[in-house]
C-alpha atoms as a PDB file:
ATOM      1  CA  UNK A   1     -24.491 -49.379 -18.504  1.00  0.00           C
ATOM      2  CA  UNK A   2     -26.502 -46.332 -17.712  1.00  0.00           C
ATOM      3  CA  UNK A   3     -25.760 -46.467 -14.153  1.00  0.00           C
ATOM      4  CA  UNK A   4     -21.750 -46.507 -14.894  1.00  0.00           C
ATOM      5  CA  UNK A   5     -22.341 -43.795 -17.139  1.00  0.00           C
ATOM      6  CA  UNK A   6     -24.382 -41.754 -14.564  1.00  0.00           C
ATOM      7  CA  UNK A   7     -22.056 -41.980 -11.933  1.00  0.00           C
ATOM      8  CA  UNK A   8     -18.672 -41.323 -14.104  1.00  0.00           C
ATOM      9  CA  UNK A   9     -20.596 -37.960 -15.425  1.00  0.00           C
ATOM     10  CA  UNK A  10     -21.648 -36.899 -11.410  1.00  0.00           C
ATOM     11  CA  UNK A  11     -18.019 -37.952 -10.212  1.00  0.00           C
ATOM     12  CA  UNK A  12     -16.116 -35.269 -13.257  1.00  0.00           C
ATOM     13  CA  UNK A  13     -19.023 -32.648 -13.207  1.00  0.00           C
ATOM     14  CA  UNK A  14     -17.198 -30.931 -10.270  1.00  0.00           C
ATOM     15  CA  UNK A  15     -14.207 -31.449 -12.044  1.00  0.00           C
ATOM     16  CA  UNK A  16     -15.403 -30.289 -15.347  1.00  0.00           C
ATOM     17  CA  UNK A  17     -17.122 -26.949 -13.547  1.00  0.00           C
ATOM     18  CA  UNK A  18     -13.773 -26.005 -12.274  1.00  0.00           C
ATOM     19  CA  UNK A  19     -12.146 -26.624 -15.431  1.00  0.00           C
ATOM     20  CA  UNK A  20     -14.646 -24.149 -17.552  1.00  0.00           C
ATOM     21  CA  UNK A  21     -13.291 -20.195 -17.794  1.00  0.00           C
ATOM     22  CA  UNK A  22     -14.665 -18.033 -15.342  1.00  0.00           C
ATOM     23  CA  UNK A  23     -17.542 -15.730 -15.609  1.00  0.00           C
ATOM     24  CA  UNK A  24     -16.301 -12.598 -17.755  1.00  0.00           C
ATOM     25  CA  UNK A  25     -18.986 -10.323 -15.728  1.00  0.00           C
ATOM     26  CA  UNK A  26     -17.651 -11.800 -12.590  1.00  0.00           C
ATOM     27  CA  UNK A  27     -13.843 -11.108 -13.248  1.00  0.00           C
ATOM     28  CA  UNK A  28     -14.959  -7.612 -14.607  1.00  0.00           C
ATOM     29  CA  UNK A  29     -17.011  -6.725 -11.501  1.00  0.00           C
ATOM     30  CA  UNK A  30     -14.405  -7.981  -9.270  1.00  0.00           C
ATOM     31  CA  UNK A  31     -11.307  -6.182 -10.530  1.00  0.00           C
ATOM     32  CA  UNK A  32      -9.906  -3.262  -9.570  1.00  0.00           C
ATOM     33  CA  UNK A  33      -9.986  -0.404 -11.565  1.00  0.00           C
ATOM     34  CA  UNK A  34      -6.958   1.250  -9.635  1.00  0.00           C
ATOM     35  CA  UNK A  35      -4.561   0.732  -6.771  1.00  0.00           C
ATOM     36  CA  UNK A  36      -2.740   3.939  -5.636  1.00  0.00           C
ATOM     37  CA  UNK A  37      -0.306   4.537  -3.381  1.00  0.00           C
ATOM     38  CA  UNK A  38       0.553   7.797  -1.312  1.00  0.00           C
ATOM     39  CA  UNK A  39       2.062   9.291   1.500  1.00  0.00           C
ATOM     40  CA  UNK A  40       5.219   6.993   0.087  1.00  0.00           C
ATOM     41  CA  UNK A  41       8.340   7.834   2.494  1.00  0.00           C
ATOM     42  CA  UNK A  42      11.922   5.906   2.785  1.00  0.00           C
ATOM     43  CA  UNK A  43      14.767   6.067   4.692  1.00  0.00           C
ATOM     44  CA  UNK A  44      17.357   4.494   3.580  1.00  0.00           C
ATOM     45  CA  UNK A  45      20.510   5.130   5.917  1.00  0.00           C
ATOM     46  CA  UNK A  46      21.537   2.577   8.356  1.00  0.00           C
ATOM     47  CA  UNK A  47      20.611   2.519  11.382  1.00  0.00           C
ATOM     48  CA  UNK A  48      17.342   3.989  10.880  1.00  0.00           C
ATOM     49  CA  UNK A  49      16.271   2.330   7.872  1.00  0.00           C
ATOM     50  CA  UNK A  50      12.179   2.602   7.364  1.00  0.00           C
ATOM     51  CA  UNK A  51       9.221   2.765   4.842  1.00  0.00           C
ATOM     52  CA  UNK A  52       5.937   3.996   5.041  1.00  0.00           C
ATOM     53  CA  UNK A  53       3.174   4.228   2.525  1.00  0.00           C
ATOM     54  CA  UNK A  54      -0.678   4.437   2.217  1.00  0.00           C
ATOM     55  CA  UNK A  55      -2.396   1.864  -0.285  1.00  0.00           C
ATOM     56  CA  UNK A  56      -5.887   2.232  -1.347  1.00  0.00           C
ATOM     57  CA  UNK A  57      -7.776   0.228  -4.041  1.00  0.00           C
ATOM     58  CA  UNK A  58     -10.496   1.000  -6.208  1.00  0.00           C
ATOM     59  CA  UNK A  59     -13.682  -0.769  -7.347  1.00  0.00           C
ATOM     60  CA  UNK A  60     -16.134  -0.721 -10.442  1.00  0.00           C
ATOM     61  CA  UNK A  61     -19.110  -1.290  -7.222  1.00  0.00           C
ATOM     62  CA  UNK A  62     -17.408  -0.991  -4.114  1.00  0.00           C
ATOM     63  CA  UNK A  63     -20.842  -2.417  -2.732  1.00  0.00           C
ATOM     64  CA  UNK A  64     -20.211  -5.503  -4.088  1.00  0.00           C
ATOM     65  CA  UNK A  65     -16.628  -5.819  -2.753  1.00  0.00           C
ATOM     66  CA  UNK A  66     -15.481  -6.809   1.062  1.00  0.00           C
ATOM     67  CA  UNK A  67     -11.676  -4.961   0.755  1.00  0.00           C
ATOM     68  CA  UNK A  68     -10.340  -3.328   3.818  1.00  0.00           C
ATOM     69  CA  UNK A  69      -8.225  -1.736   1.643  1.00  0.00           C
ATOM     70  CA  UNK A  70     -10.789  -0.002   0.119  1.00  0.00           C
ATOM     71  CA  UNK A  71     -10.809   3.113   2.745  1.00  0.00           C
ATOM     72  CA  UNK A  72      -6.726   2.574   2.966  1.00  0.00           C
ATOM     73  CA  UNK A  73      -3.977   0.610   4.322  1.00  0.00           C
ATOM     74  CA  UNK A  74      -1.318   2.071   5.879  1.00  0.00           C
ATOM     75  CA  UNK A  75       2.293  -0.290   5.398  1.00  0.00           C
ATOM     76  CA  UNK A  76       5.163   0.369   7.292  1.00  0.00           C
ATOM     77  CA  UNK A  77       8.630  -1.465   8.315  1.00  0.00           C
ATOM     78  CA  UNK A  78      11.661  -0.190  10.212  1.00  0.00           C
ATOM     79  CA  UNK A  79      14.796  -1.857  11.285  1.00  0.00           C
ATOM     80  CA  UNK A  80      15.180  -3.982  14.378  1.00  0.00           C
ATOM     81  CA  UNK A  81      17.656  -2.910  17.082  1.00  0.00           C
ATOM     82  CA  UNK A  82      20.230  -5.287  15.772  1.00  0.00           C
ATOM     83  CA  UNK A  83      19.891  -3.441  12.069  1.00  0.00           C
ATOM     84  CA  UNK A  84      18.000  -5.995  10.323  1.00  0.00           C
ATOM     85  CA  UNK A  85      15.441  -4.256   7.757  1.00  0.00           C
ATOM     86  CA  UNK A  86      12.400  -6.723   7.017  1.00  0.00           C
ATOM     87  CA  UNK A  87      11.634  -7.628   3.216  1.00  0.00           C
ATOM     88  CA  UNK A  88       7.712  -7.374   3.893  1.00  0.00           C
ATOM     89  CA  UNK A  89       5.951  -4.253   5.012  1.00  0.00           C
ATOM     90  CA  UNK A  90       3.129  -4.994   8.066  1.00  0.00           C
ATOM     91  CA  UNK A  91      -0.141  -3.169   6.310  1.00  0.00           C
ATOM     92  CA  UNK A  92      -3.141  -1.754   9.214  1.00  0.00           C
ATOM     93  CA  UNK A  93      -5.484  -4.206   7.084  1.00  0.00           C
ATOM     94  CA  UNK A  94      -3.631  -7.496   7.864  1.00  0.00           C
ATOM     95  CA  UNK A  95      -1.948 -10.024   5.631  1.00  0.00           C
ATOM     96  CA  UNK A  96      -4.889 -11.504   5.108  1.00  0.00           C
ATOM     97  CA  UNK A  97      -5.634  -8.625   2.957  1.00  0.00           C
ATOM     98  CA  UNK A  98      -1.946  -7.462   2.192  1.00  0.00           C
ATOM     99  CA  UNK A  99       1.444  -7.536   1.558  1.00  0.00           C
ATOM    100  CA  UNK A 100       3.806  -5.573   0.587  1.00  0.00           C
ATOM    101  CA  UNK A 101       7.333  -6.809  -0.789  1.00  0.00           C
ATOM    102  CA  UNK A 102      10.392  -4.933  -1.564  1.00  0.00           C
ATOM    103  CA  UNK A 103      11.687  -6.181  -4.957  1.00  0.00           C
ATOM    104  CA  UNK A 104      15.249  -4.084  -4.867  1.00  0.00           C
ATOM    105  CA  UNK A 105      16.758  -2.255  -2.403  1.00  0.00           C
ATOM    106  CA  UNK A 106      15.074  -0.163   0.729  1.00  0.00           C
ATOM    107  CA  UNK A 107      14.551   3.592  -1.057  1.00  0.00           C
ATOM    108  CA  UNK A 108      14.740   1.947  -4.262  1.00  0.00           C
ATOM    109  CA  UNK A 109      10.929   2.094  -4.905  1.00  0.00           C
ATOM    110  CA  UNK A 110      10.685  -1.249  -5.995  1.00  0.00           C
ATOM    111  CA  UNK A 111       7.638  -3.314  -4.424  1.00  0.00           C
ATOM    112  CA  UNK A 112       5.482  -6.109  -4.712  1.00  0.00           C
ATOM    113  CA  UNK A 113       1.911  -5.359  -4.031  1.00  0.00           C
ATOM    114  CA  UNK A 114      -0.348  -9.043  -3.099  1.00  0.00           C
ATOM    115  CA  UNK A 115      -3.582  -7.981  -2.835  1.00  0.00           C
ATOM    116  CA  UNK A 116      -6.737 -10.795  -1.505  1.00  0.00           C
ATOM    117  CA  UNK A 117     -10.191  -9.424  -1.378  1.00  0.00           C
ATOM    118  CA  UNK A 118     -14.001 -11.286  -1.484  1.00  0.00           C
ATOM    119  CA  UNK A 119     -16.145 -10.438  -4.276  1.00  0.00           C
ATOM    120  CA  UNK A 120     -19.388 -12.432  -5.444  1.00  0.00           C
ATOM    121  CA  UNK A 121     -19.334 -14.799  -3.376  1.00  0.00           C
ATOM    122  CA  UNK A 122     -15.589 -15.973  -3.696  1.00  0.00           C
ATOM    123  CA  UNK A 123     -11.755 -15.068  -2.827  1.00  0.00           C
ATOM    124  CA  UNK A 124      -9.470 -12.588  -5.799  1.00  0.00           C
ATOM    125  CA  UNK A 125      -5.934 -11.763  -5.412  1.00  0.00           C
ATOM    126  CA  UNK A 126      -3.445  -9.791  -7.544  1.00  0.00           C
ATOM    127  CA  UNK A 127      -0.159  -9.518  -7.219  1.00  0.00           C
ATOM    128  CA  UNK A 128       1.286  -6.384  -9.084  1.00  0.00           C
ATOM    129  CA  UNK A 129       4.885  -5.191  -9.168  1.00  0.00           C
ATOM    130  CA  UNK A 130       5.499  -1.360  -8.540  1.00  0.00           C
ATOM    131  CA  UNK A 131       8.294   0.985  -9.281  1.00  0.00           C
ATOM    132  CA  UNK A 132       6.975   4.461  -7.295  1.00  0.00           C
ATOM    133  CA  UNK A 133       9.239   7.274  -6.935  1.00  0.00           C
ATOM    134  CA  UNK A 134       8.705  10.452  -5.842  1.00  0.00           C
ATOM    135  CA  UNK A 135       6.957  11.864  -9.777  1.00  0.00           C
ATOM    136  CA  UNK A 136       4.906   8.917  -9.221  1.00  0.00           C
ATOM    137  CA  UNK A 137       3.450   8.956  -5.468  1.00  0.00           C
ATOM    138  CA  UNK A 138      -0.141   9.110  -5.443  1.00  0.00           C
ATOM    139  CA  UNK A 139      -1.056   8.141  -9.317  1.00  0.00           C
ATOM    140  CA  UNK A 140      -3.139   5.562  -9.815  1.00  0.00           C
ATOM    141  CA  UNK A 141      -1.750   2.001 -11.606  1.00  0.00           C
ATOM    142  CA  UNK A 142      -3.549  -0.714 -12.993  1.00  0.00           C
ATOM    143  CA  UNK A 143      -3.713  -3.934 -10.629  1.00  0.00           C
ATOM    144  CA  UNK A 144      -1.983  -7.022 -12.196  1.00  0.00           C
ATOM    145  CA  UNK A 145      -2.472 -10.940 -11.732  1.00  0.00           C
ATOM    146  CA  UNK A 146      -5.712 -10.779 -11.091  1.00  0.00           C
ATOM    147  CA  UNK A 147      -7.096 -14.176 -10.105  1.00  0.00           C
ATOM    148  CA  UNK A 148      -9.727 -16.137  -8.268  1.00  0.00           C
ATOM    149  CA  UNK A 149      -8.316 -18.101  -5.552  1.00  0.00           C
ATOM    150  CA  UNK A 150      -9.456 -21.212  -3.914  1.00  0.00           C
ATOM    151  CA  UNK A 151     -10.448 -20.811  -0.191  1.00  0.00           C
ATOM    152  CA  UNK A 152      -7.990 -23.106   0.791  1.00  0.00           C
ATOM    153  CA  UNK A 153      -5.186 -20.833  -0.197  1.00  0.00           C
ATOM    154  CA  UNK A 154      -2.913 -20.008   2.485  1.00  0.00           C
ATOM    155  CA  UNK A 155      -4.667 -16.657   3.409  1.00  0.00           C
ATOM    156  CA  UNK A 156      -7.532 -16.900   1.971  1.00  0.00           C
ATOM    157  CA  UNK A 157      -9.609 -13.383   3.126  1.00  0.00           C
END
């Protein structure tokens, strides 16, 4: 009887672990404080349609963090030769670190900022909708959807 018991408590401990609330000083050391976003540009007009923008996040202990956005990304898109504008921006840090979405249409300042970073040990992500317009290029906002993600997740840093 003790054996059964035993064995049904080691096979659900993993399963119980994963199930408790995460550590409040780990999910407070491993947010961001701030994402801003500068050097914002769009165009627009067909056929030269293009977007460019600088992303940089911001850290309670940056020494604690592994972020490549942390010194800045740089995002930009532009349409193909046959006029085809791409939803996603391609960001200097990689996808595996971000993405950037448009939400509304090109020069509408509607994004979708997915952000993955390592932190104690473990994989975060946030994914934080953006209206910027010129009054608000280069503020600071507050990251949103902040989570821990599995390592299995699809781009897991």
């Amino acid at each position: 009887m003790l054996a059964h018991f035993l064995t049904t408590l080691l096979l659900l401990l993993p399963v119980l672990t994963l199930a408790l609330p995460h550590n409040s000083r780990d999910a407070a050391t491993c947010t961001p404080t701030a994402y801003t976003i500068s050097s914002y540009t769009a165009n627009p007009t067909k056929p030269n349609q293009s977007i460019h923008l600088a992303f940089r996040s911001a850290f309670p202990d940056p020494s604690l963090v592994t972020d490549a956005a942390l010194s800045s990304a740089v995002c930009d898109a532009s349409a193909d030769s046959s006029g085809n504008f791409p939803n996603e921006l391609t960001c200097s840090t990689g996808r595996s670190n971000l993405e950037v979405d448009l939400r509304g249409e090109l020069g509408s300042g509607k994004l979708m900022v997915i952000h993955f970073w390592r932190c104690g040990g473990k994989n975060w992500m946030s994914s934080t909708p953006v209206d910027i317009d010129a009054g608000s290029e280069g503020e600071g906002f507050l990251p949103q959807n902040v989570r821990e993600v599995p390592c299995g997740a699809p781009t897991c840093p």
